[in-house]
Protein backbone atom coordinates (compact mmCIF):
# COMPACT_ATOMS: atom_id res chain seq x y z
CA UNK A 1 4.67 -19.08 38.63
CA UNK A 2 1.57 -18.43 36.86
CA UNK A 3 1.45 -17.18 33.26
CA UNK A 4 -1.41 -14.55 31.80
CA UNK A 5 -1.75 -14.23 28.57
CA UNK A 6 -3.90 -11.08 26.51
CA UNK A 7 -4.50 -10.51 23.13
CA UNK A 8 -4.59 -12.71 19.75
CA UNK A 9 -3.66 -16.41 18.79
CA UNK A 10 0.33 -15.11 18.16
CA UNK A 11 0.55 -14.33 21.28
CA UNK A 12 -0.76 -17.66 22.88
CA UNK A 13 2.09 -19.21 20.99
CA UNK A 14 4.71 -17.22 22.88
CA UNK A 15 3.27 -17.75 26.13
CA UNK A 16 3.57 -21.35 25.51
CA UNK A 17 6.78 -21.31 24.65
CA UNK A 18 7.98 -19.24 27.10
CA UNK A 19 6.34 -21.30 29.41
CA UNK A 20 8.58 -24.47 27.98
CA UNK A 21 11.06 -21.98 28.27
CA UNK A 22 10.62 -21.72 32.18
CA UNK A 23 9.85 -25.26 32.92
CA UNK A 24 12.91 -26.60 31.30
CA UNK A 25 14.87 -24.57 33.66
CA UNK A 26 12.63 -25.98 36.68
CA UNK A 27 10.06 -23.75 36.84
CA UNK A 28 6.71 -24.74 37.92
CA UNK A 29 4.10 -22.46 34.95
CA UNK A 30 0.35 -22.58 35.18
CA UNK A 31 -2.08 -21.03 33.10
CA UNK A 32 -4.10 -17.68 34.92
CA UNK A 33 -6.76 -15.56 33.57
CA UNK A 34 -5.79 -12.32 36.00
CA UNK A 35 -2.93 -13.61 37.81
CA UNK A 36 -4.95 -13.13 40.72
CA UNK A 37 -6.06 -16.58 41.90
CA UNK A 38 -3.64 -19.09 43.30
CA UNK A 39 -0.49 -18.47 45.46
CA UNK A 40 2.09 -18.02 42.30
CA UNK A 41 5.32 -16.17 43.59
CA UNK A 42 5.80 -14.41 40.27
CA UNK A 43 3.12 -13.13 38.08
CA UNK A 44 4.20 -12.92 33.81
CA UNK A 45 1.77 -10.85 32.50
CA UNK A 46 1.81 -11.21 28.29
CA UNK A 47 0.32 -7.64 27.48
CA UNK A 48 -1.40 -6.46 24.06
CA UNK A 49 -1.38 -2.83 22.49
CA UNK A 50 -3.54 -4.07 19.14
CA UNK A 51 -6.18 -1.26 19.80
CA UNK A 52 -6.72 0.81 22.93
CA UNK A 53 -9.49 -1.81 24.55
CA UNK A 54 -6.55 -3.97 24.60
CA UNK A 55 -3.86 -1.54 26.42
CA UNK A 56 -6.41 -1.36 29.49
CA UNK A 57 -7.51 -4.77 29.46
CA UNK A 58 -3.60 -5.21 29.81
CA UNK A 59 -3.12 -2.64 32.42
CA UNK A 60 -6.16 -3.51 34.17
CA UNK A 61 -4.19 -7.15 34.00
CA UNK A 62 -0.70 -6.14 35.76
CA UNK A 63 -2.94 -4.15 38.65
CA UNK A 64 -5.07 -7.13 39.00
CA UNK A 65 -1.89 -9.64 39.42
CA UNK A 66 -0.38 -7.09 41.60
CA UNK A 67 -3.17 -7.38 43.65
CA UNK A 68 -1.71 -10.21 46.00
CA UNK A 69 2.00 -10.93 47.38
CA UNK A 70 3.47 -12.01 43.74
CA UNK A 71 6.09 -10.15 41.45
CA UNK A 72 4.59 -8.69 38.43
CA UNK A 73 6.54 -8.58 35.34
CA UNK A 74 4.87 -7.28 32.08
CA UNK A 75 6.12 -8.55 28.71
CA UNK A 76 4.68 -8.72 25.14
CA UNK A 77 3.66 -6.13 23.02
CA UNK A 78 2.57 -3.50 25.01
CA UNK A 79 6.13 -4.10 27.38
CA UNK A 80 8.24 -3.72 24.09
CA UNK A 81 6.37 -0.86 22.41
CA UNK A 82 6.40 1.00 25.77
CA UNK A 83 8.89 -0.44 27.94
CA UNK A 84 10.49 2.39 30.49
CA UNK A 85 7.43 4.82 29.87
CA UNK A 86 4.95 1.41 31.06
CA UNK A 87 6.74 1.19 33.89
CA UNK A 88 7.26 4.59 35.20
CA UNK A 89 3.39 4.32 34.54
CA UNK A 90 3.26 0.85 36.40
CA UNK A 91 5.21 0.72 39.70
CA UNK A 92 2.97 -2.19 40.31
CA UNK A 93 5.14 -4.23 37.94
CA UNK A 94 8.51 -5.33 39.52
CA UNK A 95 9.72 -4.96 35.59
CA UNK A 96 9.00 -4.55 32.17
CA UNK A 97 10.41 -6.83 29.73
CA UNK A 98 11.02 -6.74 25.89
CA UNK A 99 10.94 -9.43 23.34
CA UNK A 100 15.13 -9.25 23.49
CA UNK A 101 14.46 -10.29 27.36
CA UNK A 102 12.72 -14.08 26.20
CA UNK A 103 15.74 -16.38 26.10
CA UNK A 104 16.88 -15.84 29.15
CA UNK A 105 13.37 -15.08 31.26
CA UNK A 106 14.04 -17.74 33.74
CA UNK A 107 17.29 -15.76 34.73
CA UNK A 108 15.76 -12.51 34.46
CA UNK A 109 12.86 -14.37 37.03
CA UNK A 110 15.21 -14.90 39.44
CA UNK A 111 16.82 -11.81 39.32
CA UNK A 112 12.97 -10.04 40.76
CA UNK A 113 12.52 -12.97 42.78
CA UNK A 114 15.77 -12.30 44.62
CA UNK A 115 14.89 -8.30 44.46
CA UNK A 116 17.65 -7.33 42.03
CA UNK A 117 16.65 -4.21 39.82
CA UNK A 118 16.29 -4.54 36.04
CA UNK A 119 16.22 -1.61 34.08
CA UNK A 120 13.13 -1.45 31.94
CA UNK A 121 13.08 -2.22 28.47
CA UNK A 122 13.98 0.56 25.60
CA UNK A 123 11.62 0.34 22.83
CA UNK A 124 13.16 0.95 19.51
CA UNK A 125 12.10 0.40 15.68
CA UNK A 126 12.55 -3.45 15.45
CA UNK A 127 11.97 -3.07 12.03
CA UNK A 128 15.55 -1.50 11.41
CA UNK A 129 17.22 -4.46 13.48
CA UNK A 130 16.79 -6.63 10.07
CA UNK A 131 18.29 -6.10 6.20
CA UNK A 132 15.42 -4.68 4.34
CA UNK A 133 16.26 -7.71 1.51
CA UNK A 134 14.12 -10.33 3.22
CA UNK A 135 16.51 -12.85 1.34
CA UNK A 136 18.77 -11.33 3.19
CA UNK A 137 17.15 -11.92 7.23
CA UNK A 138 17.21 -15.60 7.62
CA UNK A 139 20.77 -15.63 8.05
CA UNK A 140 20.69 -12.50 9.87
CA UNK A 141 17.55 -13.75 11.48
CA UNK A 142 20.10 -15.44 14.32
CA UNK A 143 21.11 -12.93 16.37
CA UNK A 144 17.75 -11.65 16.97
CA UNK A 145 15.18 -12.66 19.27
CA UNK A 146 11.85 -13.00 17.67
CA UNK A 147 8.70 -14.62 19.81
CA UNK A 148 7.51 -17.75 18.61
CA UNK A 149 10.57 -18.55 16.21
CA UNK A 150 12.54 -20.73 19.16
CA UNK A 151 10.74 -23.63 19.32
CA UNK A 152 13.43 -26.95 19.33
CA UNK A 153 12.21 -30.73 20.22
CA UNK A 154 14.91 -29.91 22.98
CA UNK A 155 13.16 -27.29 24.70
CA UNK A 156 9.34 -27.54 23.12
CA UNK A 157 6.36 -25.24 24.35
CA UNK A 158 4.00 -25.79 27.26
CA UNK A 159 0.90 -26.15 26.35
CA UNK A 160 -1.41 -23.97 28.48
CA UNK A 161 -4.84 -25.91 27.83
CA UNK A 162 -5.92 -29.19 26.67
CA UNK A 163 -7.98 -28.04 23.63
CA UNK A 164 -8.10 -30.15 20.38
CA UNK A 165 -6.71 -27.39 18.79
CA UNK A 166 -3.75 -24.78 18.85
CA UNK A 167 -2.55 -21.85 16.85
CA UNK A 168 1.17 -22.61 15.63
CA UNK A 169 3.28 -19.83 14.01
CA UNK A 170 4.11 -19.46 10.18
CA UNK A 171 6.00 -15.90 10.65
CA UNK A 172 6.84 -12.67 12.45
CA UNK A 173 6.34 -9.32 11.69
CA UNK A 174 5.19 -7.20 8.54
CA UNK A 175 6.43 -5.71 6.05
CA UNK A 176 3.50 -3.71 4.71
CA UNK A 177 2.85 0.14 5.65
CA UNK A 178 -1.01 0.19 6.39
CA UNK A 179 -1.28 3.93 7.86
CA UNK A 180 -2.99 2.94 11.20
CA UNK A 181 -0.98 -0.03 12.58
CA UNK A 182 1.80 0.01 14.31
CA UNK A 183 2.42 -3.68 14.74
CA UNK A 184 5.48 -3.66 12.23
CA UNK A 185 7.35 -1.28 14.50
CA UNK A 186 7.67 -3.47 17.26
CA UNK A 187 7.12 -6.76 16.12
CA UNK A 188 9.32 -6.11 13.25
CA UNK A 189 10.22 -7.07 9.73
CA UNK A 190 8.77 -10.12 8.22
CA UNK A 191 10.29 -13.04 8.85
CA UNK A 192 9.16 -16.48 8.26
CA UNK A 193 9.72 -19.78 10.33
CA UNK A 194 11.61 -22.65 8.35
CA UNK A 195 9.13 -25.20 7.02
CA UNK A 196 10.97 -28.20 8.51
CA UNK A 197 10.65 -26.16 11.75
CA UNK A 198 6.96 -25.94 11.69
CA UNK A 199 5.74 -29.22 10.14
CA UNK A 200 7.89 -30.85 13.34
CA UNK A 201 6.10 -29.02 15.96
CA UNK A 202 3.08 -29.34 13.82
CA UNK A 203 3.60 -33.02 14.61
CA UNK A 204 4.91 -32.44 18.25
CA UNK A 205 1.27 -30.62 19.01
CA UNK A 206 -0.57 -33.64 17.48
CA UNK A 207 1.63 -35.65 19.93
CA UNK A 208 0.31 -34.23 22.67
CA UNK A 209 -3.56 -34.19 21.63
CA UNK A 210 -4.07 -30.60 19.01
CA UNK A 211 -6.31 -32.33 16.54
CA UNK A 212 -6.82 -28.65 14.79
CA UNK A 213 -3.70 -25.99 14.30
CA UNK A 214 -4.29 -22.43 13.31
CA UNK A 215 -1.87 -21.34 11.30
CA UNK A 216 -1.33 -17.40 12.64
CA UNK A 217 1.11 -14.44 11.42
CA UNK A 218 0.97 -11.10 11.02
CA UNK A 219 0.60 -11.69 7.21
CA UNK A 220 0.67 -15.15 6.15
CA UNK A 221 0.13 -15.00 2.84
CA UNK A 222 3.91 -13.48 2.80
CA UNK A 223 4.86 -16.46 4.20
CA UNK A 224 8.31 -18.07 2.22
CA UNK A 225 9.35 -14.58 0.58
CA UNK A 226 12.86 -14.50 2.69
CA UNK A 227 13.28 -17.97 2.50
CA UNK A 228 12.31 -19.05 -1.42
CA UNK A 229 14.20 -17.27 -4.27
CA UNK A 230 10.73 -17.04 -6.01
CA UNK A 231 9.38 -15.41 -3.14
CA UNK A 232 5.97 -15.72 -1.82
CA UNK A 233 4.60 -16.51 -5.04
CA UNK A 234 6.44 -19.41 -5.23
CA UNK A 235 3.95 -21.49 -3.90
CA UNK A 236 6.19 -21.66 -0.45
CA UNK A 237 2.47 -21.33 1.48
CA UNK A 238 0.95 -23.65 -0.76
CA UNK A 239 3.59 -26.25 -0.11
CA UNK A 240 3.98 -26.24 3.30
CA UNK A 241 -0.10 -26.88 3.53
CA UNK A 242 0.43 -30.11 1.96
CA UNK A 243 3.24 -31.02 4.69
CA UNK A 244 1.15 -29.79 7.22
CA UNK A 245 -2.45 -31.88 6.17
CA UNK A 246 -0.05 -35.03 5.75
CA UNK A 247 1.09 -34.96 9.81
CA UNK A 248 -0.17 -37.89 11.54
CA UNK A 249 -3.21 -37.08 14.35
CA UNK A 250 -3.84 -33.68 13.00
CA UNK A 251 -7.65 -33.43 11.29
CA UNK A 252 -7.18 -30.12 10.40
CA UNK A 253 -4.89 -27.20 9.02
CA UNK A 254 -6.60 -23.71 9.45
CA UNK A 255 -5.05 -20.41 8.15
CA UNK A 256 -5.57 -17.07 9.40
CA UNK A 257 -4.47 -13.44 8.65
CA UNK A 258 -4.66 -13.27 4.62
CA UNK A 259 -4.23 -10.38 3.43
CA UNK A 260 -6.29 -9.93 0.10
CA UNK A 261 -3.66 -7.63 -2.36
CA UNK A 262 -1.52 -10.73 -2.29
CA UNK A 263 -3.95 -13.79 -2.57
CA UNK A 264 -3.12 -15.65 -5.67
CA UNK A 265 -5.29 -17.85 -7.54
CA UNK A 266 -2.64 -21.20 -6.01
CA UNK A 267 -3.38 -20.68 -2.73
CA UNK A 268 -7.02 -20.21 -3.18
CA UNK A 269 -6.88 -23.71 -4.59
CA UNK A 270 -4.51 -25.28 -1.87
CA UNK A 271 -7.13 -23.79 0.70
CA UNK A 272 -10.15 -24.97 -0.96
CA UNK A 273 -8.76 -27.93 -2.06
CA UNK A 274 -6.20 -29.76 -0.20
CA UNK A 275 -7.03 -32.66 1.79
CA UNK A 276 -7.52 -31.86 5.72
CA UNK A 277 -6.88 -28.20 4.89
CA UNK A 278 -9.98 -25.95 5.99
CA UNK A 279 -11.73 -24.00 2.94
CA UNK A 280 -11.25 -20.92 5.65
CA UNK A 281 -10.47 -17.68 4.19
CA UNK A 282 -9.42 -14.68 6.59
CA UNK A 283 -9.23 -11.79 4.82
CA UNK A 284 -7.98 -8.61 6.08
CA UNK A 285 -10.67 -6.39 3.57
CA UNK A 286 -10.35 -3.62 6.97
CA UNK A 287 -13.45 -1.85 4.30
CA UNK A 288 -14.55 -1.27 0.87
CA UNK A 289 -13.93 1.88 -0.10
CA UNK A 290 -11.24 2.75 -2.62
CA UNK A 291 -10.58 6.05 -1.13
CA UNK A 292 -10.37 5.00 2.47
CA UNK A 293 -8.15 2.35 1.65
CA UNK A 294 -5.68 4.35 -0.37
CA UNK A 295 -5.45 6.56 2.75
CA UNK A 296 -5.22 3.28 4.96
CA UNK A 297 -2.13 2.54 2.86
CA UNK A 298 -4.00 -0.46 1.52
CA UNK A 299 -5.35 -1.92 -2.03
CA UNK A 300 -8.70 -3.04 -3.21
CA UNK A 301 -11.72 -1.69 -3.49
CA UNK A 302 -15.77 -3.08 -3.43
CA UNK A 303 -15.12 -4.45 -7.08
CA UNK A 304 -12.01 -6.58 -6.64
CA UNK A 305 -12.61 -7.45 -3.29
CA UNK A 306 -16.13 -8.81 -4.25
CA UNK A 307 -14.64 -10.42 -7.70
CA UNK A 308 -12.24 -12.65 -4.85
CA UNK A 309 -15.29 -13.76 -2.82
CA UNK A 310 -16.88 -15.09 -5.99
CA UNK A 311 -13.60 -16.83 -7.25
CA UNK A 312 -13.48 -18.51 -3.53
CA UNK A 313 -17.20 -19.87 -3.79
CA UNK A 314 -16.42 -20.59 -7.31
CA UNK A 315 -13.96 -23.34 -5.66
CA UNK A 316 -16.29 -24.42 -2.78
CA UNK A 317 -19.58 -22.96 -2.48
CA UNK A 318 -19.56 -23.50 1.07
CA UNK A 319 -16.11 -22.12 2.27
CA UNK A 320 -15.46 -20.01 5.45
CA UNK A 321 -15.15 -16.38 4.78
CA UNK A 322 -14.90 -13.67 7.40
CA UNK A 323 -12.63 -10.22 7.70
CA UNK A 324 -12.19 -7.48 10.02
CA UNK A 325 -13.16 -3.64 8.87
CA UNK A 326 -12.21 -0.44 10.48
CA UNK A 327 -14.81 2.34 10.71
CA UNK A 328 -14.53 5.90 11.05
CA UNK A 329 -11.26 5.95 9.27
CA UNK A 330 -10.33 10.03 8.79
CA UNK A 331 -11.74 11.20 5.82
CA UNK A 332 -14.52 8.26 5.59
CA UNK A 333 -18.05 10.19 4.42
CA UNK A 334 -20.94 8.81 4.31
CA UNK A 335 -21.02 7.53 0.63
CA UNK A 336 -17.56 5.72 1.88
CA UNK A 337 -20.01 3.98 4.85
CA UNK A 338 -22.51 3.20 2.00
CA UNK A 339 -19.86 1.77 -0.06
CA UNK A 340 -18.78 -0.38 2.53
CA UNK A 341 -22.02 -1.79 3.73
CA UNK A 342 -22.94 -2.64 0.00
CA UNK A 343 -19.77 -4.29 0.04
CA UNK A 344 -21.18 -6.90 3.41
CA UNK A 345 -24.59 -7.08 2.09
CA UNK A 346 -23.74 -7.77 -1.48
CA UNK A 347 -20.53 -10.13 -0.20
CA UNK A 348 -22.33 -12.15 2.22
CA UNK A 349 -19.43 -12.88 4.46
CA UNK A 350 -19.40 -15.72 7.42
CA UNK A 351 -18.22 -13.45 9.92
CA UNK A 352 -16.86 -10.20 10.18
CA UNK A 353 -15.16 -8.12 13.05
CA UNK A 354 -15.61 -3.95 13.30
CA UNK A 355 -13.71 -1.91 15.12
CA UNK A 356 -13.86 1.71 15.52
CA UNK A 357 -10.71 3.95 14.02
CA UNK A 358 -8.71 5.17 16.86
CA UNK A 359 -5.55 6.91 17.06
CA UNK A 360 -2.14 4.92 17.25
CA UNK A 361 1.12 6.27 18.65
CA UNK A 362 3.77 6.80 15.78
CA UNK A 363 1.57 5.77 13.18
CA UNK A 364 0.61 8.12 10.23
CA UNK A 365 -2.89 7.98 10.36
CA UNK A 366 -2.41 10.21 13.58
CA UNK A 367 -1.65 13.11 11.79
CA UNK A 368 -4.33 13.06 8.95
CA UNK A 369 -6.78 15.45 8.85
CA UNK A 370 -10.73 15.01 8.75
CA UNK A 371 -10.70 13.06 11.97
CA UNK A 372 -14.42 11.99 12.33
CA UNK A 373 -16.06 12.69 15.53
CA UNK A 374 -15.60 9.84 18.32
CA UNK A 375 -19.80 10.01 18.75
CA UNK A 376 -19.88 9.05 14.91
CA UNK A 377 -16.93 6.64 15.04
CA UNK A 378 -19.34 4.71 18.05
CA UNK A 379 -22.57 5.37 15.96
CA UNK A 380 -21.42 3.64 12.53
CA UNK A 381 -19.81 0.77 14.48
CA UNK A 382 -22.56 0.00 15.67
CA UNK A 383 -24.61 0.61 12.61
CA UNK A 384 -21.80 -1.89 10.69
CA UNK A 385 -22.17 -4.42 13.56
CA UNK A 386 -25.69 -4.45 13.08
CA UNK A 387 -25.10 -5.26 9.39
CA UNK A 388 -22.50 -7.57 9.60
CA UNK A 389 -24.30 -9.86 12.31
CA UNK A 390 -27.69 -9.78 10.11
CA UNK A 391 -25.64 -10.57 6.89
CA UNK A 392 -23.67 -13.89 8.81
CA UNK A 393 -26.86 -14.79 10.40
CA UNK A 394 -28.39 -15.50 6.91
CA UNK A 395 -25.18 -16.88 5.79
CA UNK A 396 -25.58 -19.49 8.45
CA UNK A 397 -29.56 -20.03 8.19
CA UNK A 398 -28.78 -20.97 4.45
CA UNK A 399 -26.60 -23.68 5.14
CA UNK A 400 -29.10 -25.71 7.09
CA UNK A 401 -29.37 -28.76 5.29
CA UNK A 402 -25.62 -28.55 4.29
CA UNK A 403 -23.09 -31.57 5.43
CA UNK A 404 -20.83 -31.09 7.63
CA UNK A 405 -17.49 -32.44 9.64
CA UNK A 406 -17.62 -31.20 13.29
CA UNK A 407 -14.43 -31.20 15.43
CA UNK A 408 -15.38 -32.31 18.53
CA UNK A 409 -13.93 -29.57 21.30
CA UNK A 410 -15.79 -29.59 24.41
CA UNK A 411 -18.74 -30.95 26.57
CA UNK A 412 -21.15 -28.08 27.81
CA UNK A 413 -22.50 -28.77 31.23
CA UNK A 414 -25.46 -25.87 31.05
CA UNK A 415 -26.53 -27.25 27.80
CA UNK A 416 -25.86 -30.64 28.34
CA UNK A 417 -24.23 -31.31 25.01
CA UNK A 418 -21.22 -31.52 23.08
CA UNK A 419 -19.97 -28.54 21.31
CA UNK A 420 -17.57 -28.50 18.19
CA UNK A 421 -16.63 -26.25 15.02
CA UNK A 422 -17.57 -26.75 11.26
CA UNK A 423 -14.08 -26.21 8.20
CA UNK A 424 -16.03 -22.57 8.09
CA UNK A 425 -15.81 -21.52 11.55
CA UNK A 426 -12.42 -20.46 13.11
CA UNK A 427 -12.07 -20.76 16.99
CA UNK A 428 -13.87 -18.28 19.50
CA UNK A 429 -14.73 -15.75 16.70
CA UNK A 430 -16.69 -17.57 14.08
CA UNK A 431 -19.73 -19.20 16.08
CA UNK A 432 -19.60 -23.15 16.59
CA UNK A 433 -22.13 -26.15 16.32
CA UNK A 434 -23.92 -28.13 18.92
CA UNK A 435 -24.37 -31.61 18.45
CA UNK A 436 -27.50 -33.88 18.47
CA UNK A 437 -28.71 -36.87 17.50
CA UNK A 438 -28.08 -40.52 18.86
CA UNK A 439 -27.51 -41.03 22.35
CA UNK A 440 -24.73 -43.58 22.17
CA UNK A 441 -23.35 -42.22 19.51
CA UNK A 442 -22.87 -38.96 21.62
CA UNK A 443 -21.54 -40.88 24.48
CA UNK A 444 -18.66 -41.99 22.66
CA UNK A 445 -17.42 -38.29 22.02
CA UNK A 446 -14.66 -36.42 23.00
CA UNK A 447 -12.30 -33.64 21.95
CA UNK A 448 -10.31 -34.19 19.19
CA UNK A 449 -13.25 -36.63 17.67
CA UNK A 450 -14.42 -35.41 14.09
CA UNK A 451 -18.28 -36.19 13.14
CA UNK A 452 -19.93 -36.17 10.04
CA UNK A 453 -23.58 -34.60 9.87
CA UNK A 454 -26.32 -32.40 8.52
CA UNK A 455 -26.86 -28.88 9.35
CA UNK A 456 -30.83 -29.25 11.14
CA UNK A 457 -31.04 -25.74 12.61
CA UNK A 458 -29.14 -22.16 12.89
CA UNK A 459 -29.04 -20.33 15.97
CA UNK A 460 -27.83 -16.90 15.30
CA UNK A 461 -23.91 -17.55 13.56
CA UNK A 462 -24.28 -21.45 15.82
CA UNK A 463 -25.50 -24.52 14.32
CA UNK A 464 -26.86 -27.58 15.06
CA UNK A 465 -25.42 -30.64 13.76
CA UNK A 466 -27.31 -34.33 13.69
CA UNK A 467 -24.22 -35.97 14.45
CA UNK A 468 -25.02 -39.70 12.11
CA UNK A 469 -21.16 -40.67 12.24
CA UNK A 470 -17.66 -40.10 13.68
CA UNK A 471 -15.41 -39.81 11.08
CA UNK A 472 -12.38 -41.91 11.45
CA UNK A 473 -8.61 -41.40 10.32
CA UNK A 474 -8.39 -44.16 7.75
CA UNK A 475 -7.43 -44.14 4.68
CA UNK A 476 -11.06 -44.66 3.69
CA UNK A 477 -12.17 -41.31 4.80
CA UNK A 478 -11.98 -38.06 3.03
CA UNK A 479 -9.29 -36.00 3.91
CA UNK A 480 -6.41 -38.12 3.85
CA UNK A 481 -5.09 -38.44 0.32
CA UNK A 482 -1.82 -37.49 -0.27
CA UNK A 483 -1.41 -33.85 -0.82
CA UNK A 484 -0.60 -32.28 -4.21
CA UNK A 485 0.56 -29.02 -5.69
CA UNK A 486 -2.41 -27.41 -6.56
CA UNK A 487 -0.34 -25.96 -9.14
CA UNK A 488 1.16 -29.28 -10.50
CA UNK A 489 -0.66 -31.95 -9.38
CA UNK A 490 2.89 -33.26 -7.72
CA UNK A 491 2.85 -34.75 -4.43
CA UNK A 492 4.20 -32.67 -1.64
CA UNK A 493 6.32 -33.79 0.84
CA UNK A 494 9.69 -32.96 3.03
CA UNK A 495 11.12 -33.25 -0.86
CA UNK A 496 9.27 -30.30 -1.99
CA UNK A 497 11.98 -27.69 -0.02
């Protein structure tokens, strides 16, 4: 069977582990970009619904896998937001599959091989299928079948690819009300993984080659509040970063998904600080306005959100910062635009996403009023774009001359040279380094290596690196002290839960 997998890092961590799903029951699971290449009998296509590029990317997926002689079967987000109304749109997928469908897939497999109907999935609110206590879910936490929380040494994930690195999953769901996502109604509640459960496949991924793991959620810096009396601001993130930089084989620990109203001062300092931990921040800013983001449902404004950059740089001068910002919001003005893009010029982030606002089913930004025209919406993305790629462009010509550790990911054949990522730069979004310097040296790369060099040019958001040395995993090299509580100064370990 062949497995295609759409949209973000989260969901790359489900395929996988349905795919070690499958192949412990005996099925044979390849990696496809379409679905249409090879001579797969069944087709799994793992849809997105984040914004409405990604609902016909995922359509355009299922139609392109139906294509041949395989059975299509759509799951993921878009299948379990949808589910019957997907497939009465989509007779070109033999069925439509929710997230309740995942632990027995294999079964439900054999059931289209063999041509036996399955009725489509019925979406419903998945964030009423857990207490609203989140001390309360982990127990409840059970009977319910979240994606990416199954993972057992017994039955681990398949990986997909061979790349040094891998996103691994901290937590499910959200809890937060932001007016134009819909996310928490069909991924759920929040619900975090145990941290025994992820520092062992932490380990089991650096068994089997991931030098680098992203650390993805739908909010991770929520991570531990249903699992730690204290709640979030326990430290339970903080913690489990100094587990997770003490696994054997693994280089580095990256985080993603931060979202800025509940940074606290602790886990800046574990980020910036910890030993093998990336000084990466992802911060979900989405703009600068006050006004837009008290309709957005968020918190923040150009003031505090500027006042956080400066107490990250304050740590490390040279950290990783880059966020995502939604334009054409209803009710944004002009002045709101200007606010915003004093906010990126004055903030000087490493990389930053824009999207255009655009309506969501059964979210409550679809009934505001003051929609802004979709001609604008277009116009200031692209004027924000503009902005945001001049601002990261300087961010990156400044830090020629800078040192930096390269992970080693890939060899490029049209260029002829090996290509890698700095702490700052997260994978396929945040630009990457190529790597010069001394022929033998070079020769003696592959993924997975780390090198140590200086920044000697900026192309656009890429670098390039003088790679002088490859830095090894002794106990000599930076990066592999043991881990302490930022808080503390206490060594963290399996003792710390």
């Amino acid at each position: 069977m062949s497995l295609v997998t759409l949209g973000c890092a989260r969901n790359d961590v489900d395929s996988e582990e349905l795919a070690g799903r499958l192949a412990a029951e005996g099925w044979d699971v390849s990696a496809s970009a379409d679905g249409s290449d090879g001579d797969a009998d069944v087709v799994v296509v793992n849809t997105c619904t984040f914004v409405e590029q990604a609902k016909k990317d995922s359509v355009d997926a299922v139609l392109a896998a139906g294509g041949g002689n395989a059975r299509v079967v759509a799951v993921g987000c878009m299948a379990e937001r949808y589910g019957a109304e997907l497939a009465e749109a989509l007779p070109e997928a033999a069925a439509v599959l929710g997230f309740d469908h995942y632990g027995d897939l294999p079964s439900r497999l054999d059931d289209v091989l063999a041509g036996r109907p399955l009725a489509s999935h019925t979406p419903s609110d998945r964030r009423t299928l857990l207490p609203i206590s989140p001390v309360k879910r982990p127990e409840a936490v059970r009977d319910q079948s979240i994606p990416g929380h199954e993972w057992v040494p017994t039955v681990p994930r398949q990986r997909l690819d061979d790349a040094p690195v891998a996103p691994l999953k901290l937590a499910s769901g959200c809890d937060r009300r932001c007016s134009f996502c819909a996310i928490p109604s069909f991924r759920g509640a929040f619900v975090s993984r145990d941290p025994r459960d992820v520092v062992a496949e932490a380990a089991w991924l650096a068994d089997h080659g991931v030098a680098e793991v992203l650390l993805v959620s739908e909010n991770s810096t929520s991570y531990g509040k249903d699992i730690d009396a204290r709640g979030a601001a326990g430290g339970a993130l903080e913690r489990l970063l100094g587990e997770l930089a003490g696994v054997p084989g693994l280089r580095r620990v990256r985080v993603s998904y931060l979202q800025p109203a509940e940074v606290r001062p602790p886990l800046l300092a574990a980020i910036a600080r910890t030993p093998r931990v990336a000084p990466y921040f992802d911060l979900s800013f989405q703009h600068a306005s006050a006004a837009v983001l008290r309709r957005m449902r968020r918190f923040g404004s150009r003031e505090t959100f500027l006042a956080l950059c400066r107490e990250i740089r304050a740590l490390d001068p040279e950290a990783g910062i880059r966020s995502n910002v939604i334009v054409g919001f209803p009710g944004e003005t002009e002045e709101d635009v200007a606010e915003l893009e004093a906010f990126l010029a004055e903030a000087e982030l490493d990389a930053v996403g824009v999207f255009g606002y655009s309506d969501e089913d059964g979210t409550e930004a679809l009934g505001l009023p003051d929609k802004v025209d979709p001609t604008e919406v277009a116009a200031r993305v692209e004027r924000i774009t503009q902005l945001a790629e001049h601002v990261a462009e300087d961010r990156a010509a400044r830090r020629v001359g800078t040192a930096v550790e390269v992970l080693v990911e890939r060899f490029d054949a049209d260029d002829e040279c090996w290509v890698g990522r700095a702490p700052h730069q997260g994978p396929d979004v945040d630009g990457e380094c190529r790597l010069e310097g001394d022929p033998e040296l070079l020769d003696g790369l592959a993924p997975g290596v780390v090198v140590r060099g200086p920044v000697t040019d900026a192309e656009g958001i890429d670098l390039v690196v003088e790679a002088q040395a490859v830095v090894t995993d002794g106990a000599d090299v930076p990066g592999t002290e043991p881990a302490s509580d930022p808080a503390t100064g206490a060594p963290v370990g399996a003792g710390a839960w």
